[in-house]
Every structure is written in C-alpha cells, then in structure tokens.
PDB file of N, CA and C in Angstrom:
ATOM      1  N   UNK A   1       2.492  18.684  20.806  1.00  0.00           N
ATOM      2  CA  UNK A   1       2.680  17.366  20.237  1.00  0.00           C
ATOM      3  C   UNK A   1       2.085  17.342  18.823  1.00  0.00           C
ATOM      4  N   UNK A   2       3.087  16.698  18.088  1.00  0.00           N
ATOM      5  CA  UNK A   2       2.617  16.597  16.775  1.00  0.00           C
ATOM      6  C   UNK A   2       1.762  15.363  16.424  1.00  0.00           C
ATOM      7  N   UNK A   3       0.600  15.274  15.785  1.00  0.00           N
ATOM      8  CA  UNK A   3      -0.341  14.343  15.598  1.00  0.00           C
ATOM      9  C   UNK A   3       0.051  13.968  13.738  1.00  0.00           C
ATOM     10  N   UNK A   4       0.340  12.932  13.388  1.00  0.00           N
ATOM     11  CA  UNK A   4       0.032  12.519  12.014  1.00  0.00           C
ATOM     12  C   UNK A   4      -1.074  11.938  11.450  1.00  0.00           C
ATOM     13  N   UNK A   5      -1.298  12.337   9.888  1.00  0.00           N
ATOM     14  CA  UNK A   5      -2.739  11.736   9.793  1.00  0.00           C
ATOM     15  C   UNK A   5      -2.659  11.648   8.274  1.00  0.00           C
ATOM     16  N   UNK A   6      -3.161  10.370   8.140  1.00  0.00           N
ATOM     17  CA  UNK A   6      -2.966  10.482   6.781  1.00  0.00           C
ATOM     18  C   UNK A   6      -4.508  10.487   5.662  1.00  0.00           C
ATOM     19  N   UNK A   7      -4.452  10.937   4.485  1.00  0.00           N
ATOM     20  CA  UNK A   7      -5.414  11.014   3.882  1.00  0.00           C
ATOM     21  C   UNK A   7      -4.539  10.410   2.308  1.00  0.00           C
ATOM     22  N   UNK A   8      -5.894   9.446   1.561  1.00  0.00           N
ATOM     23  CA  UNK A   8      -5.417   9.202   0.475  1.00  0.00           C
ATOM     24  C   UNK A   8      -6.527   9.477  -0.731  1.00  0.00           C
ATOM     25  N   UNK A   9      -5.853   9.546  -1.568  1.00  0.00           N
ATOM     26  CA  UNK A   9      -6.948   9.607  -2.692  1.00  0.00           C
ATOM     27  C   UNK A   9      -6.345   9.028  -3.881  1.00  0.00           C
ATOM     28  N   UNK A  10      -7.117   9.341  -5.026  1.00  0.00           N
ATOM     29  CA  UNK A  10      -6.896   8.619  -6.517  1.00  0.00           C
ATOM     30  C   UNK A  10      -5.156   9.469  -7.007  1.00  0.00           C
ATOM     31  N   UNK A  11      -5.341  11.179  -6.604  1.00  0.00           N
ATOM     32  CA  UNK A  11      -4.386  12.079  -6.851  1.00  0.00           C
ATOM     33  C   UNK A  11      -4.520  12.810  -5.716  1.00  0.00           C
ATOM     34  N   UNK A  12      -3.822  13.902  -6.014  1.00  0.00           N
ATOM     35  CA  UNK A  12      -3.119  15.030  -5.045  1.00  0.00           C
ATOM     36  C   UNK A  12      -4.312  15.885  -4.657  1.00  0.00           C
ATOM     37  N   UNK A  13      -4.944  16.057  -5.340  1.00  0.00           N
ATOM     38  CA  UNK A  13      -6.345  17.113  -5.378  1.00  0.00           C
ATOM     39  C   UNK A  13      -7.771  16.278  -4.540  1.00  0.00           C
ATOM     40  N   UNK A  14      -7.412  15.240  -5.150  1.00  0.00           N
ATOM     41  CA  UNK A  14      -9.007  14.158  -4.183  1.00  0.00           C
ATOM     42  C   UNK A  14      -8.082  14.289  -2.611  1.00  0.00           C
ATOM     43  N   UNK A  15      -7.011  14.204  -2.578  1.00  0.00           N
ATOM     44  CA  UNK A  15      -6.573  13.722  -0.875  1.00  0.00           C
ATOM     45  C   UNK A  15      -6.358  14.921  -0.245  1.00  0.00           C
ATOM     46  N   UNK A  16      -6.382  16.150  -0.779  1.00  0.00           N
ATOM     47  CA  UNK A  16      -6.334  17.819  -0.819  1.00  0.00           C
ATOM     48  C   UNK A  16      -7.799  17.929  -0.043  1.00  0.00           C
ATOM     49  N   UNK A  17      -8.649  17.314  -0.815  1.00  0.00           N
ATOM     50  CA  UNK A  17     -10.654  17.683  -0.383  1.00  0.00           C
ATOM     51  C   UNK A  17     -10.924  16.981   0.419  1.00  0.00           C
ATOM     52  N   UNK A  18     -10.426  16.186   1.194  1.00  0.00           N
ATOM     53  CA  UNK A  18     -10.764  15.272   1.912  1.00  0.00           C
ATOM     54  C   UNK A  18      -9.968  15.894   3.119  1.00  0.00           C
ATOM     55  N   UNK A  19      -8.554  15.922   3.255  1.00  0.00           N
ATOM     56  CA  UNK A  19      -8.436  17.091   4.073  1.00  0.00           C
ATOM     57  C   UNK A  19      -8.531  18.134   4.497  1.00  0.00           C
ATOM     58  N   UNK A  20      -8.906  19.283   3.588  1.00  0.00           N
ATOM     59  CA  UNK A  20     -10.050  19.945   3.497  1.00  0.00           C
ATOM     60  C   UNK A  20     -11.215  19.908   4.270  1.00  0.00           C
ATOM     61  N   UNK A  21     -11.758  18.705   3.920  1.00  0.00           N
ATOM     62  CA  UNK A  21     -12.997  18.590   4.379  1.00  0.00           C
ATOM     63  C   UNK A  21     -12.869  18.363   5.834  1.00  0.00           C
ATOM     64  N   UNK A  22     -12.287  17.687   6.079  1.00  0.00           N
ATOM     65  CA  UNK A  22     -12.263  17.365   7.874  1.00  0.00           C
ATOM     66  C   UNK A  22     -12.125  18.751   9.000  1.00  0.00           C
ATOM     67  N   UNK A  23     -10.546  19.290   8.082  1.00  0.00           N
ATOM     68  CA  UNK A  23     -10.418  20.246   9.403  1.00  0.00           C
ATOM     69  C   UNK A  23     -10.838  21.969   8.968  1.00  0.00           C
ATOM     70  N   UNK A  24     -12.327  21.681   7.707  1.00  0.00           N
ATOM     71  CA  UNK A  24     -12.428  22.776   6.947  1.00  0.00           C
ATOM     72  C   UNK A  24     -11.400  24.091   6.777  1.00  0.00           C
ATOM     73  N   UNK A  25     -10.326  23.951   6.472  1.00  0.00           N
ATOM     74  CA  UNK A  25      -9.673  24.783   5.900  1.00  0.00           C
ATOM     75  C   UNK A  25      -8.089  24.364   5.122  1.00  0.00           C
ATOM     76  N   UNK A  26      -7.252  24.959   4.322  1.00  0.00           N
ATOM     77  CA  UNK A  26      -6.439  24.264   3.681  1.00  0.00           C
ATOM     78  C   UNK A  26      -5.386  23.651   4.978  1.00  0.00           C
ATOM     79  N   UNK A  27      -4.791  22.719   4.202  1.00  0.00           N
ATOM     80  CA  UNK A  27      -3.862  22.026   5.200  1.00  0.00           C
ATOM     81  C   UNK A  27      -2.441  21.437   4.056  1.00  0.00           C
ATOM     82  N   UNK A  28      -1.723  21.616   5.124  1.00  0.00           N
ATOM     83  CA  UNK A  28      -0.323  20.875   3.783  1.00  0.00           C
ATOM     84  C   UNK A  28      -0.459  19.609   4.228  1.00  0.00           C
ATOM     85  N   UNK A  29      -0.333  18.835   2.539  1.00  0.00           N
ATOM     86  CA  UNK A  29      -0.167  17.514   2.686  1.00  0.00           C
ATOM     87  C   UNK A  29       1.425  16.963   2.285  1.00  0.00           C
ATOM     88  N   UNK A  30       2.213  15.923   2.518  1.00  0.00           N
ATOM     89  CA  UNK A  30       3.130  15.767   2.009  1.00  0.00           C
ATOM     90  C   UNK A  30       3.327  14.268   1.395  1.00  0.00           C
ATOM     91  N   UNK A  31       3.645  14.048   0.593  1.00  0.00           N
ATOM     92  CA  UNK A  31       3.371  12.611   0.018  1.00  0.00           C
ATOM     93  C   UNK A  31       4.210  11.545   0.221  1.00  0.00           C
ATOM     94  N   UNK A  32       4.057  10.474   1.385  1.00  0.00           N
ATOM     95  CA  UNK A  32       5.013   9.370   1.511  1.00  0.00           C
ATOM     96  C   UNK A  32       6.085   8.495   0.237  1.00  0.00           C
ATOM     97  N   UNK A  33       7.038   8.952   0.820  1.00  0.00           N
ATOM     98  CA  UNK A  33       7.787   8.476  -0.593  1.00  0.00           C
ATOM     99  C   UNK A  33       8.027   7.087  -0.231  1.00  0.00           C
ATOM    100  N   UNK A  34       7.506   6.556   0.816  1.00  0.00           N
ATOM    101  CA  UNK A  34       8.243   4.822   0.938  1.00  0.00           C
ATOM    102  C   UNK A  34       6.849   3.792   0.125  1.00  0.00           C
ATOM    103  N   UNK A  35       5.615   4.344  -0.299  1.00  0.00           N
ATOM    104  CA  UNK A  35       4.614   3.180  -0.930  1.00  0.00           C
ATOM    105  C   UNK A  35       5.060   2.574  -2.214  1.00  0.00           C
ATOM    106  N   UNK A  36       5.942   3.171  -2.820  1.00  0.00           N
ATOM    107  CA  UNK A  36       5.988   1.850  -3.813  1.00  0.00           C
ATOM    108  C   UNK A  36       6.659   1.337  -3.419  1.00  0.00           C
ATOM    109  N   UNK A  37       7.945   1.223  -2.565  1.00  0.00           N
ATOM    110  CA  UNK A  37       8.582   0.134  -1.930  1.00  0.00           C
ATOM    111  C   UNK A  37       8.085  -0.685  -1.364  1.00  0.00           C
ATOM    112  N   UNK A  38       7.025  -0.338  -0.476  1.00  0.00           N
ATOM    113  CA  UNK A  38       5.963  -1.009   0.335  1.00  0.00           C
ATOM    114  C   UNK A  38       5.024  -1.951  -0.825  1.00  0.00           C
ATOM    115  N   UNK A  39       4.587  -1.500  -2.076  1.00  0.00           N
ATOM    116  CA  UNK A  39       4.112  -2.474  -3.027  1.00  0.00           C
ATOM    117  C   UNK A  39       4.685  -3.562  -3.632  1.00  0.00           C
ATOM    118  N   UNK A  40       6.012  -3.160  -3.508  1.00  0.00           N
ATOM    119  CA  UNK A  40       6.868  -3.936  -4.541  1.00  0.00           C
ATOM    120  C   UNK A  40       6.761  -4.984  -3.528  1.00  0.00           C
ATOM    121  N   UNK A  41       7.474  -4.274  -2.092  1.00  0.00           N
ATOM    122  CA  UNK A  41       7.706  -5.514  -1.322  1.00  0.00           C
ATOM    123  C   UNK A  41       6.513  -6.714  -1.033  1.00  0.00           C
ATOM    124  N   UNK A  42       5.750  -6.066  -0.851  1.00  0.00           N
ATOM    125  CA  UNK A  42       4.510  -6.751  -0.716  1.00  0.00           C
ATOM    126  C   UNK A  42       4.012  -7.957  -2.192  1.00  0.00           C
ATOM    127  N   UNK A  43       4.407  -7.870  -2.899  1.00  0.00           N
ATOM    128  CA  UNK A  43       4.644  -8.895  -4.516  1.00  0.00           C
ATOM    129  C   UNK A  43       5.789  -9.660  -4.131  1.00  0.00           C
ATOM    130  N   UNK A  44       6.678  -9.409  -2.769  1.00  0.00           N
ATOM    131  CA  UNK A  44       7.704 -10.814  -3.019  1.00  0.00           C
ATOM    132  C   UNK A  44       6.969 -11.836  -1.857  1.00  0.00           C
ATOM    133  N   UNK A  45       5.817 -11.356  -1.468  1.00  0.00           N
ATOM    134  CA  UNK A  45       5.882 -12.005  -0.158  1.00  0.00           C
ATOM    135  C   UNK A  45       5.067 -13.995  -0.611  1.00  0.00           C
ATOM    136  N   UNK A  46       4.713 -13.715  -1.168  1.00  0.00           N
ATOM    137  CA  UNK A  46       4.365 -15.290  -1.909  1.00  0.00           C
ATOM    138  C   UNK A  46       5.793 -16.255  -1.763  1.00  0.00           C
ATOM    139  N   UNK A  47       6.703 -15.639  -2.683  1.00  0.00           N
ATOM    140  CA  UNK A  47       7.673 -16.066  -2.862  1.00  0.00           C
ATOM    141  C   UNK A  47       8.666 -16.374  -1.772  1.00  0.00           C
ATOM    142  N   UNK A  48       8.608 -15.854  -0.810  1.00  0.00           N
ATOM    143  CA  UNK A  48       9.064 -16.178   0.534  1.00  0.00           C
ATOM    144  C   UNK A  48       8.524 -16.742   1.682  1.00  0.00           C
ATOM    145  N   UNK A  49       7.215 -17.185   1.846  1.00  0.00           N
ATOM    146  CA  UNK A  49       6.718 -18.440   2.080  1.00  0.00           C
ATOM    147  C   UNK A  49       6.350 -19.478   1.649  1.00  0.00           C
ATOM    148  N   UNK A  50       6.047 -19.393   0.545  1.00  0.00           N
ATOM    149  CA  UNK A  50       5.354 -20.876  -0.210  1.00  0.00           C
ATOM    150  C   UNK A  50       7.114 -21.594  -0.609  1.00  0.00           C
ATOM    151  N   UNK A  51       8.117 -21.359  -0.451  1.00  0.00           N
ATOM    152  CA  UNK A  51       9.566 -21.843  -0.667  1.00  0.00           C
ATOM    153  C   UNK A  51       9.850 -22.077  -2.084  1.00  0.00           C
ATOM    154  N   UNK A  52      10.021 -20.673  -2.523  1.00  0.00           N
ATOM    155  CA  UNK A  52      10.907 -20.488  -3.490  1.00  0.00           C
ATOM    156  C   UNK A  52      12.176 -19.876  -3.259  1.00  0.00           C
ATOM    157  N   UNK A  53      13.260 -20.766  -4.248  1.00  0.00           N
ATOM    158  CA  UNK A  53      13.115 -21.021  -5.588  1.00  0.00           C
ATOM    159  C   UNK A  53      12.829 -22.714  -5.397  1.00  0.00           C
ATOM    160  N   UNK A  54      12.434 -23.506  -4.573  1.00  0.00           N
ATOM    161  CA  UNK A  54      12.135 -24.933  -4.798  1.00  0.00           C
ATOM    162  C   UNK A  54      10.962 -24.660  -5.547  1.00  0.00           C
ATOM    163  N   UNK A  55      10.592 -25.498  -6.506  1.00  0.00           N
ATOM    164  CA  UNK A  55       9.179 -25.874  -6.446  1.00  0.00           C
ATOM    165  C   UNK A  55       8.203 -27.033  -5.492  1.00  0.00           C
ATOM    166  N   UNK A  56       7.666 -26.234  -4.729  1.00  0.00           N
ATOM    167  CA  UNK A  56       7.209 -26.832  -3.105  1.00  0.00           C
ATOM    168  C   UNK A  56       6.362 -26.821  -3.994  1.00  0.00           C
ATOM    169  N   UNK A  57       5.128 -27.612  -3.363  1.00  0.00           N
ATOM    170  CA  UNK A  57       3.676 -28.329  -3.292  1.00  0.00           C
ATOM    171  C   UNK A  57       2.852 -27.026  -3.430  1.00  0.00           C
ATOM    172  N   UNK A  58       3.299 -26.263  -2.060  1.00  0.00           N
ATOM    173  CA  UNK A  58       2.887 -24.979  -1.321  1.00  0.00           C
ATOM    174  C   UNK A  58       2.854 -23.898  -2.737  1.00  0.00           C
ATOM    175  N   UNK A  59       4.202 -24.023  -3.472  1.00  0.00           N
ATOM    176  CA  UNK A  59       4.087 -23.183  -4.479  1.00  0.00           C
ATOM    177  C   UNK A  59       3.102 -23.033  -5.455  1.00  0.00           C
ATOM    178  N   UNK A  60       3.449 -24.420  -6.173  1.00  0.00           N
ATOM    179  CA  UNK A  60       2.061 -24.872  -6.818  1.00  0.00           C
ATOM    180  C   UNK A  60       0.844 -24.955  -6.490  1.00  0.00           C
ATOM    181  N   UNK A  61       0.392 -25.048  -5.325  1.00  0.00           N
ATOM    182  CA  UNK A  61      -0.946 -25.069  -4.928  1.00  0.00           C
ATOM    183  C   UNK A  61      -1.630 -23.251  -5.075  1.00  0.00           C
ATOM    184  N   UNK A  62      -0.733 -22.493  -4.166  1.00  0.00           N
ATOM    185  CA  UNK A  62      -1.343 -21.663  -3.767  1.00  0.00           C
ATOM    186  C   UNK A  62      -0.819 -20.067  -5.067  1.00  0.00           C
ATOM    187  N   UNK A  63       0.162 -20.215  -5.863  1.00  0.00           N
ATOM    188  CA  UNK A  63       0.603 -19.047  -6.712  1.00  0.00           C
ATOM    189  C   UNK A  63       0.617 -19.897  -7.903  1.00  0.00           C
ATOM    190  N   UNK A  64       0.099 -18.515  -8.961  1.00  0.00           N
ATOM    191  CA  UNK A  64      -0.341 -17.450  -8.637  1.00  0.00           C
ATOM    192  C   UNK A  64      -1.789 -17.392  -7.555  1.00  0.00           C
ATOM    193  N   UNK A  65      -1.829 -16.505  -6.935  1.00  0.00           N
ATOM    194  CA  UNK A  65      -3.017 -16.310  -6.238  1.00  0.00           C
ATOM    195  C   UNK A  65      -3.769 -16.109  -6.847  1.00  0.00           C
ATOM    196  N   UNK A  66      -5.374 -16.326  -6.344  1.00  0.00           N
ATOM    197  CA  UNK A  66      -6.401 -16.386  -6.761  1.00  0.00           C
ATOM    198  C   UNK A  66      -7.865 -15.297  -6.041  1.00  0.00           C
ATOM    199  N   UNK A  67      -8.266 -14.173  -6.746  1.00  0.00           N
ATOM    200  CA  UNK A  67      -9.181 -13.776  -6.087  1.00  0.00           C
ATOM    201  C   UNK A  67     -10.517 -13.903  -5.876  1.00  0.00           C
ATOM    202  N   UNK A  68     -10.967 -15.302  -7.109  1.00  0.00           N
ATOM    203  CA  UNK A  68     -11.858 -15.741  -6.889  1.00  0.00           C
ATOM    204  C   UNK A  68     -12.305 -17.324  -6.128  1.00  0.00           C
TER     205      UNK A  68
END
C-alpha cells in the first residue's frame, strides 16, 4: 500500500531537507500542480457568499477582509 505524504517548504530544496530529515535518506518529491488553482479559488470565495455582484450589506460590511 502506497502511503502519501506531503512536505512543504519556501522551495524545492527546504521541502527536499525536511524529507530528508524524517525518513533520513533521499526521497523523490513531486510537486502538486493543482495549488495555485486551489489559491485562486480560494480569493473567489468572499465573493460567493457575501452576494455578489449585488451590493449586499454582507458585502460591505465584511470585504475587503480584515486581519486586524
């Protein structure tokens, strides 16, 4: 049985040492090609609850978001 596991880093080489490090010896990594889709999508998601394209209450209140 095949086990997946993922490791991330800043680049290819930090997520290289980190796998590395776990199962001390080299290991192939392969790089998910679906995360920037997954980012992008994740930037419409405001926009599809607070009810746009109306300008809702909801819109105005809560976007742009706020992290402080």
């Amino acid at each position: 049985m095949t086990t997946k596991e993922y490791f991330r880093g800043r680049d290819e080489s930090s997520a290289l040492a980190k796998a590395e490090a776990k199962h001390g010896r080299k290991v192939p990594l392969r790089q998910d090609d679906d995360v920037l889709d997954t980012w992008f999508s994740s930037a419409l998601w405001p926009f599809s609850t607070l009810g746009w394209p109306e300008e809702t209450l909801e819109l105005k209140t809560f976007y742009p978001t706020r992290s402080w």
